[in-house]
C-alpha atoms as a PDB file:
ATOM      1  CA  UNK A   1     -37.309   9.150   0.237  1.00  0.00           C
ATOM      2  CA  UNK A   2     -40.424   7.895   2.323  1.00  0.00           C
ATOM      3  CA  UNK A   3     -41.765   4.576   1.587  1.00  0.00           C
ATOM      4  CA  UNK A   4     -45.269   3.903   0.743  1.00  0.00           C
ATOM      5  CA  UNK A   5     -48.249   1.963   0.991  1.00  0.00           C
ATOM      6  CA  UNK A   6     -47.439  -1.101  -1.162  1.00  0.00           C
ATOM      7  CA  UNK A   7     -50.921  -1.190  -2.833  1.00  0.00           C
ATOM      8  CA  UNK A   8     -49.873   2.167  -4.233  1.00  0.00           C
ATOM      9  CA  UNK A   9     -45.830   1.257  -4.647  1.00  0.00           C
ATOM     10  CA  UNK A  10     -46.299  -2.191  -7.253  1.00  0.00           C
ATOM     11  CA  UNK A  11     -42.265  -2.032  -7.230  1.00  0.00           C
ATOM     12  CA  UNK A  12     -42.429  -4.710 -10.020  1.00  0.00           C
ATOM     13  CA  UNK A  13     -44.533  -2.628 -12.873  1.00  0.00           C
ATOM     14  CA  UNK A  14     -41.475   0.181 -12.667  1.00  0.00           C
ATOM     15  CA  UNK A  15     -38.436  -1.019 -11.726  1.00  0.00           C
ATOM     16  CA  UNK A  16     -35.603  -1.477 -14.368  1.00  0.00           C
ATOM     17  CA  UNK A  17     -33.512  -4.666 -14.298  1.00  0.00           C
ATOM     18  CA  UNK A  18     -29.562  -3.179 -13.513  1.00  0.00           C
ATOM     19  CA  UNK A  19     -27.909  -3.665 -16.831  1.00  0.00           C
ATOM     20  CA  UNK A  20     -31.407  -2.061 -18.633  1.00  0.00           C
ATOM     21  CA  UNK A  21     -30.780   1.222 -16.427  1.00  0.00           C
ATOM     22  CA  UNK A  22     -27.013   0.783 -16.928  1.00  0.00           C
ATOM     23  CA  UNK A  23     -28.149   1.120 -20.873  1.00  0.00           C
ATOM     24  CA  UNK A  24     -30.236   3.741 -21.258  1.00  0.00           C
ATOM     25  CA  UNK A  25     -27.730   5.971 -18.933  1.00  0.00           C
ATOM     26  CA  UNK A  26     -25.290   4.821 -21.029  1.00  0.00           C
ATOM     27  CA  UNK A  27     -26.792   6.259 -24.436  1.00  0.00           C
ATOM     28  CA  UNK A  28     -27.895   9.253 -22.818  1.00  0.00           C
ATOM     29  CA  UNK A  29     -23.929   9.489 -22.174  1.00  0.00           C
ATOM     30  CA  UNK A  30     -23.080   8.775 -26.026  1.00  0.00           C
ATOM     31  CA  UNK A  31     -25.430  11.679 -26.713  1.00  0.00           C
ATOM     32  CA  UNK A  32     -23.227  14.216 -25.132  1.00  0.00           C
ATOM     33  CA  UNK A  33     -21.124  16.725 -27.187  1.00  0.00           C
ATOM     34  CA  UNK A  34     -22.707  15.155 -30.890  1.00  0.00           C
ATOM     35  CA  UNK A  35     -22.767  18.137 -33.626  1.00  0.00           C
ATOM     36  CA  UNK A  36     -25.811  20.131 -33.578  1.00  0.00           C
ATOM     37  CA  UNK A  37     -26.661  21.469 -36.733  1.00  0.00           C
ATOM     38  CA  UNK A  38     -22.905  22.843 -37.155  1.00  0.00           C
ATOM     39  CA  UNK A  39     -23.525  25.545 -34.460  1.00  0.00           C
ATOM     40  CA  UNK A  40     -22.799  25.247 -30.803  1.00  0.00           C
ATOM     41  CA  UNK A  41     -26.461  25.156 -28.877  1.00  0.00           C
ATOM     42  CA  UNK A  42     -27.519  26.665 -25.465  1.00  0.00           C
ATOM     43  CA  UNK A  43     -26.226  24.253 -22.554  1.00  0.00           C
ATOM     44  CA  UNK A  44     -28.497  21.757 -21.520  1.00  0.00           C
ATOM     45  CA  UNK A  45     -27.424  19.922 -18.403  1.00  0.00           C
ATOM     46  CA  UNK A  46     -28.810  16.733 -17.347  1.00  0.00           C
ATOM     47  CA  UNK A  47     -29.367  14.431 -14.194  1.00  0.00           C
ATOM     48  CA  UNK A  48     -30.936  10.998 -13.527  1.00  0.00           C
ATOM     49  CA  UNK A  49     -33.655  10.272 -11.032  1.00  0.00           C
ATOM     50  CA  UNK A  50     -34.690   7.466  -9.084  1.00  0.00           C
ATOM     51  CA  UNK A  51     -38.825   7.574  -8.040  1.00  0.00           C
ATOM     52  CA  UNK A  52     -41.170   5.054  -6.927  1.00  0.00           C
ATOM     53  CA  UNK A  53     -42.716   5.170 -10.040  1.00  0.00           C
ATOM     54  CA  UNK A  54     -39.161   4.394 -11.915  1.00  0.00           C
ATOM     55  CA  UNK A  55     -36.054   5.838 -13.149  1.00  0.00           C
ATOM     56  CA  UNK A  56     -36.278   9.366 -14.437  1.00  0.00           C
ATOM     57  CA  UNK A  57     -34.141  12.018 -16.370  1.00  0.00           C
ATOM     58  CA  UNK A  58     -33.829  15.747 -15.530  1.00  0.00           C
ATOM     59  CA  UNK A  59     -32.789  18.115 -18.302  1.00  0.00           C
ATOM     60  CA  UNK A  60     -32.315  22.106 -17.205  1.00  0.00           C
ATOM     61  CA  UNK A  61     -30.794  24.779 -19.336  1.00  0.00           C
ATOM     62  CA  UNK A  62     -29.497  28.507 -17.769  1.00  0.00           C
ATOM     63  CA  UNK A  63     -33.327  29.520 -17.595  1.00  0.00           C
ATOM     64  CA  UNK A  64     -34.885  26.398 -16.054  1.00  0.00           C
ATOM     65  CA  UNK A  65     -36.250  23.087 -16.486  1.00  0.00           C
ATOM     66  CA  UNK A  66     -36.642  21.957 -19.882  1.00  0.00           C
ATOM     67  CA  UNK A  67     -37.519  18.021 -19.536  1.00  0.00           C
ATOM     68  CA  UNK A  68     -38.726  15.758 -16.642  1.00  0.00           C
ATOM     69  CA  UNK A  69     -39.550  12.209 -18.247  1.00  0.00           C
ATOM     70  CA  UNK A  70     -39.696   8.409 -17.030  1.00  0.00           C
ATOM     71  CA  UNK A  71     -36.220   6.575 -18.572  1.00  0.00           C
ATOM     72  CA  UNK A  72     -38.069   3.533 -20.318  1.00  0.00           C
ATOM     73  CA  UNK A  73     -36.363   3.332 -23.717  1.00  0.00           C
ATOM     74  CA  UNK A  74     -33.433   4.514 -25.656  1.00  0.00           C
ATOM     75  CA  UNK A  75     -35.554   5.753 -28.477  1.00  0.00           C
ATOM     76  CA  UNK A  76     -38.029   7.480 -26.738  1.00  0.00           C
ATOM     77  CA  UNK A  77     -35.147   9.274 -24.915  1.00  0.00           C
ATOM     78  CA  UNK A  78     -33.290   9.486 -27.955  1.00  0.00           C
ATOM     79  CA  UNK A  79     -36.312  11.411 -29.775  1.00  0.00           C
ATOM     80  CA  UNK A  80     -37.014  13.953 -27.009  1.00  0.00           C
ATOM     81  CA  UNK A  81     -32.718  15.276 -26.901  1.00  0.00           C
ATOM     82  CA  UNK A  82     -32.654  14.921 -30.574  1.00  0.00           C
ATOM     83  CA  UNK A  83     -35.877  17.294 -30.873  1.00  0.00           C
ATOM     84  CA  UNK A  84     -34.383  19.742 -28.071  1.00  0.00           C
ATOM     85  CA  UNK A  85     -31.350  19.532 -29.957  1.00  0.00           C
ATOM     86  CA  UNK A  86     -32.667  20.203 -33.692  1.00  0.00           C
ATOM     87  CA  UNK A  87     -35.608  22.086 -33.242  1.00  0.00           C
ATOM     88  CA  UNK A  88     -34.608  23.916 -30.054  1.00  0.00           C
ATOM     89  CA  UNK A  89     -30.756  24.271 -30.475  1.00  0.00           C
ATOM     90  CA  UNK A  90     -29.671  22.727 -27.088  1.00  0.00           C
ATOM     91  CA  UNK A  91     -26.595  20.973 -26.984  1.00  0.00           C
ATOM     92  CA  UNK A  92     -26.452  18.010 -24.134  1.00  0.00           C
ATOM     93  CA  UNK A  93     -23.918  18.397 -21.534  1.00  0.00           C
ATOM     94  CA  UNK A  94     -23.114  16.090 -18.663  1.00  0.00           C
ATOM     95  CA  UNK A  95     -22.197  19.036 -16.751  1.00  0.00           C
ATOM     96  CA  UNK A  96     -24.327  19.743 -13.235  1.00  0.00           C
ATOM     97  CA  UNK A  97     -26.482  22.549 -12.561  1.00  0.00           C
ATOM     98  CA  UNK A  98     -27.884  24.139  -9.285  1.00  0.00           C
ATOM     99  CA  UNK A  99     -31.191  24.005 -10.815  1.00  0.00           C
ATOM    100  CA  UNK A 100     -31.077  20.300 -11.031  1.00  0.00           C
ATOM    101  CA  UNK A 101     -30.194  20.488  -7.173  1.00  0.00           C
ATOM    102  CA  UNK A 102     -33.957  22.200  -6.988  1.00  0.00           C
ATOM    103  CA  UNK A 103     -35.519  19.412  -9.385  1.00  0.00           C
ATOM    104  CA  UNK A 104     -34.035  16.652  -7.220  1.00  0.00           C
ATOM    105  CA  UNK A 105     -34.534  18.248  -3.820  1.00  0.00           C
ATOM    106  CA  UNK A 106     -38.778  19.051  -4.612  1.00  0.00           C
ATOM    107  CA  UNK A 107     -39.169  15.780  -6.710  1.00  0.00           C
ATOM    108  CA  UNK A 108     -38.387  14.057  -3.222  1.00  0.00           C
ATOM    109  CA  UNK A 109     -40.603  15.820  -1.438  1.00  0.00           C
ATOM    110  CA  UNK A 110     -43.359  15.714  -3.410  1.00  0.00           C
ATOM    111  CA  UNK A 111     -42.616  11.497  -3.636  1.00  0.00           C
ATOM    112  CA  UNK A 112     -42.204  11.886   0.397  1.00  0.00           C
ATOM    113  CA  UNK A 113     -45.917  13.120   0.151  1.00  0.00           C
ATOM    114  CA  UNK A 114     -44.929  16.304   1.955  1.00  0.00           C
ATOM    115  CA  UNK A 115     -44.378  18.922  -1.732  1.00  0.00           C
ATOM    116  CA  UNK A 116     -48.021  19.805  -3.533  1.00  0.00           C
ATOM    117  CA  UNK A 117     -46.880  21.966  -5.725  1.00  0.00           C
ATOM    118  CA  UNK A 118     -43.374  23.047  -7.603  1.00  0.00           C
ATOM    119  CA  UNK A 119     -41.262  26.410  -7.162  1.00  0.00           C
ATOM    120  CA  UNK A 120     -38.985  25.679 -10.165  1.00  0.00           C
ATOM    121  CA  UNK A 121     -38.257  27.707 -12.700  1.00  0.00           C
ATOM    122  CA  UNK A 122     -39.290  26.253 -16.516  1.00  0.00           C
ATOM    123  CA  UNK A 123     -37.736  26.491 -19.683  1.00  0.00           C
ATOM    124  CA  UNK A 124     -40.322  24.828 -21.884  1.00  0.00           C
ATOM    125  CA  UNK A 125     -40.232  25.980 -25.495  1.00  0.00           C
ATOM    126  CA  UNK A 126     -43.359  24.589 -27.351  1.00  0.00           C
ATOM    127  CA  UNK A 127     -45.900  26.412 -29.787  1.00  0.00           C
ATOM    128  CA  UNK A 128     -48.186  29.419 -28.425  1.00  0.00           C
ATOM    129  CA  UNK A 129     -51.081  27.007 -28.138  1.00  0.00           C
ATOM    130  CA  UNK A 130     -48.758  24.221 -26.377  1.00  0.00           C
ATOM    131  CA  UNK A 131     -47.519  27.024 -23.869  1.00  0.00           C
ATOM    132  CA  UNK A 132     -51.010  27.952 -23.037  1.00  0.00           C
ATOM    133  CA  UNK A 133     -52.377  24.539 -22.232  1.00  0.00           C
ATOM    134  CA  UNK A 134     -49.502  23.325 -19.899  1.00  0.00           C
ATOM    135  CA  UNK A 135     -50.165  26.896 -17.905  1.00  0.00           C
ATOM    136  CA  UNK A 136     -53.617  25.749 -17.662  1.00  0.00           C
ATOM    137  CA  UNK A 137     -52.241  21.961 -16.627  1.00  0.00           C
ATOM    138  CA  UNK A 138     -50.276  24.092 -13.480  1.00  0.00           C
ATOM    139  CA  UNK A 139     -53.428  25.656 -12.198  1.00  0.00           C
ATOM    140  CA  UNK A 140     -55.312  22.064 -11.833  1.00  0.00           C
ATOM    141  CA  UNK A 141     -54.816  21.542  -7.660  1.00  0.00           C
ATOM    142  CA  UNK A 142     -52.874  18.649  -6.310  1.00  0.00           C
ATOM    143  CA  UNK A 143     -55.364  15.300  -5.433  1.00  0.00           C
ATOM    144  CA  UNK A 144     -57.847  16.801  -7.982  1.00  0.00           C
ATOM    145  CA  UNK A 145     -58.599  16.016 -11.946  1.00  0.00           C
ATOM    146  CA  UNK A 146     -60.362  17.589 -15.135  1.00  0.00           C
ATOM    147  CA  UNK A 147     -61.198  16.506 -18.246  1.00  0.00           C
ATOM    148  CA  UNK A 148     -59.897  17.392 -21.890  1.00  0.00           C
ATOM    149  CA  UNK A 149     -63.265  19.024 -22.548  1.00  0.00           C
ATOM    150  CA  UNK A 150     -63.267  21.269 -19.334  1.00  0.00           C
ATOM    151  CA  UNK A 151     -59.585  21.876 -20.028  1.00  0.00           C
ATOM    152  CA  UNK A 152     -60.619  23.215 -23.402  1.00  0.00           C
ATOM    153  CA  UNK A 153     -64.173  24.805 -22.371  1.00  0.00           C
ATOM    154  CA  UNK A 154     -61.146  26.583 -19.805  1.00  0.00           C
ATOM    155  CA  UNK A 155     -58.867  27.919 -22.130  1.00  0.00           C
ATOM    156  CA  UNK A 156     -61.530  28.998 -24.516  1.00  0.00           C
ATOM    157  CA  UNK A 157     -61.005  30.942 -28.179  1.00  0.00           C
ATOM    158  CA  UNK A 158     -61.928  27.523 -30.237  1.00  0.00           C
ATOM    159  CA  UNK A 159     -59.675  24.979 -28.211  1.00  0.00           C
ATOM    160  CA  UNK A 160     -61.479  21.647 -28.050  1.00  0.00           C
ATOM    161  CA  UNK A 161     -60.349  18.403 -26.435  1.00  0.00           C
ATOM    162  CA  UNK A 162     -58.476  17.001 -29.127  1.00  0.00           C
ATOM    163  CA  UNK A 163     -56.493  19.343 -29.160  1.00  0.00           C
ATOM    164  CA  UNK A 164     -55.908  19.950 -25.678  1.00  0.00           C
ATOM    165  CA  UNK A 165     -54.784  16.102 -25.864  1.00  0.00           C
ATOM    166  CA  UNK A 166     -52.178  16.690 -28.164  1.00  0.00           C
ATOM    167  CA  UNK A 167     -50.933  19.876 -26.424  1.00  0.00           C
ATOM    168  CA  UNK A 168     -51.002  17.913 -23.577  1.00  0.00           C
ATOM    169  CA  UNK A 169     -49.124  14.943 -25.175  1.00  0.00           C
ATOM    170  CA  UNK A 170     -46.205  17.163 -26.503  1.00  0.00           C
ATOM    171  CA  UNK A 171     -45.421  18.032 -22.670  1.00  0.00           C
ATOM    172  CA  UNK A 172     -42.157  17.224 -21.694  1.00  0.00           C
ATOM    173  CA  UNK A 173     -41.740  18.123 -18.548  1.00  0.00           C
ATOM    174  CA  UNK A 174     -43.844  15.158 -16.479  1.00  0.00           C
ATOM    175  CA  UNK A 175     -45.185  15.898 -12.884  1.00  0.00           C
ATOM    176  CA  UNK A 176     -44.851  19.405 -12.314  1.00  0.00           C
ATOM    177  CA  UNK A 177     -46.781  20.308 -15.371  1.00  0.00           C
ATOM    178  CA  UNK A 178     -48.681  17.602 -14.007  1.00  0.00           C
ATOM    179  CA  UNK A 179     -50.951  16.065 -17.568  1.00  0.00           C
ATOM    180  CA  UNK A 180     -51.222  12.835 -15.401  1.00  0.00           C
ATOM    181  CA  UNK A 181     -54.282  15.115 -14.086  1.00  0.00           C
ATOM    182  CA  UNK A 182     -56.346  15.339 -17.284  1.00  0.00           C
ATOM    183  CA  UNK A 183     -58.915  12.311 -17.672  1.00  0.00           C
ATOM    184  CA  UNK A 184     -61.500  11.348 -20.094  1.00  0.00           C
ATOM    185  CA  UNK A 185     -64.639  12.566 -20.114  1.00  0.00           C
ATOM    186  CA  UNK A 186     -66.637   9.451 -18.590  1.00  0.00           C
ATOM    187  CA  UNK A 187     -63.507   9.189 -15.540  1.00  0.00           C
ATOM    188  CA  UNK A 188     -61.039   6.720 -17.546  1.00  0.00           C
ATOM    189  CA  UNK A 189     -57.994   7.215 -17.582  1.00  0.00           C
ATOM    190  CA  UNK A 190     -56.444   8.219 -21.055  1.00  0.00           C
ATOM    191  CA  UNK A 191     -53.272   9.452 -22.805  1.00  0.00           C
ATOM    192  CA  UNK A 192     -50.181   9.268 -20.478  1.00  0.00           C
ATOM    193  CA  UNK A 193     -46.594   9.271 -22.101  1.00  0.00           C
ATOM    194  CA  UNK A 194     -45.239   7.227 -19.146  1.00  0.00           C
ATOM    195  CA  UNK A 195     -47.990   4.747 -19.554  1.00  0.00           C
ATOM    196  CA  UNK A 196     -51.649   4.585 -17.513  1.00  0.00           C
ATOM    197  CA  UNK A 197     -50.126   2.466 -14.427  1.00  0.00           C
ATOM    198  CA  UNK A 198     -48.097   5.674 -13.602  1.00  0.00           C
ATOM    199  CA  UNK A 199     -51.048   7.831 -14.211  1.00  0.00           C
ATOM    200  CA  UNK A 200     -53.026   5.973 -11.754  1.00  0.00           C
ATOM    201  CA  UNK A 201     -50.351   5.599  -9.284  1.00  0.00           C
ATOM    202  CA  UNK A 202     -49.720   9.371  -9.108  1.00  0.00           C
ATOM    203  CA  UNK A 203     -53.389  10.036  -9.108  1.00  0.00           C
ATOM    204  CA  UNK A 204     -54.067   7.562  -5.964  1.00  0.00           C
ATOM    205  CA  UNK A 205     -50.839   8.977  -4.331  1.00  0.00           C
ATOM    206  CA  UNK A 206     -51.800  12.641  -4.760  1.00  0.00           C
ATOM    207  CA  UNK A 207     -55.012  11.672  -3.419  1.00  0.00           C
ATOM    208  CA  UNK A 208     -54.105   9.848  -0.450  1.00  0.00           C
ATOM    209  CA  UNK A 209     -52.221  12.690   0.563  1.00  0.00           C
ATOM    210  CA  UNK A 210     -54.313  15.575  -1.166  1.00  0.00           C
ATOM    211  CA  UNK A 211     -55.425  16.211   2.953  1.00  0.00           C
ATOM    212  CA  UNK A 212     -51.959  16.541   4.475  1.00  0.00           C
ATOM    213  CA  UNK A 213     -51.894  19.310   6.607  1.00  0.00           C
ATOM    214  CA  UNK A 214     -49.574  22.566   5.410  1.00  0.00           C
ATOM    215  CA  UNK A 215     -47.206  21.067   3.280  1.00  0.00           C
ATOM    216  CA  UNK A 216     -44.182  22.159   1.954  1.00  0.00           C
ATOM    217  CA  UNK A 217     -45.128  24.467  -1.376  1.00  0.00           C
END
């Protein structure tokens, strides 16, 4: 994986202490093979990450991605399977999937500055609304931004901001349905899961290389 420009790699504000990744890994582990609901779920395979921008977790079932998030804590980790789990009925497996060879393979190319967009197939169950709004998120171009109210003013038939926002908070599947694109109104940068250092690091990283010449998707 290419290294970058250290005013746009601050190593320090992402990077995990050893035994802090060890942990989280670990409980994603312990989450394997737990009872869901009595019934056996659909297979959801899973693989960790690295990135500049920190440790990540990969989560595919048979029909395609279903999660892409920064590993930062055991309960927000903890909160996403259990919700896949409950609401979805997946049931964690630590087995490997080919589909998490695609993930891994484009994720590194897109961090090497040479991927601007994804050729991955999704599995991203959410409500009609949600499902509209993160189509909309795929359509805003690599190096470029939009607001909550243009996302909204976009998608039409009553959607406002707000709750564009939310939609847009609920995603789970980080980068590729790339929310880290949708501003505020006035330029600031607002409402990113992973946390607004990430949000501007990906948006000056996208931008720096917004004018590479043919890249790879």
């Amino acid at each position: 994986m290419a290294m970058l420009n250290n005013e746009l790699f601050p190593h320090s504000a992402f990077t995990l202490a050893p035994e802090t990744l060890a942990r989280l890994q670990h409980s994603v582990h312990a989450l394997c093979d737990k009872p869901s609901s009595g019934a056996a779920g659909k297979p959801l395979y899973y693989r960790f990450l690295d990135s500049p921008v920190g440790p990540m977790i990969a989560m595919a079932s048979d029909k395609g991605v279903v999660l892409l998030e920064f590993l930062d804590t055991v309960e927000t980790i903890t909160k996403e399977i259990n919700d896949l789990r409950t609401r979805y009925g997946f049931a964690l497996t630590g087995q490997d999937h080919p589909c998490l060879d695609a993930v891994q393979q484009q994720m590194d190319a897109y961090f090497a500055g040479q991927r601007h967009t994804f050729e991955l197939a999704l599995d991203a169950p959410g409500t009609a609304f949600d499902e509209t709004v993160w189509a909309h998120l795929q359509r805003i171009p690599y190096g470029r931004t939009c607001s909550y109210g243009d996302l909204a003013s976009e998608i039409g038939n009553g959607a406002h901001a707000r709750i564009v926002g939310t939609a847009n908070h609920r995603n789970r599947i980080s980068i590729v349905i790339p929310c880290h694109r949708v501003i505020g109104a006035d330029g600031s940068l607002t409402g990113y899961g992973g946390g607004l250092p990430r949000k501007r690091w990906l948006l000056e990283f996208e931008s720096v290389h917004a004018c590479n010449a043919a890249p790879a998707g």
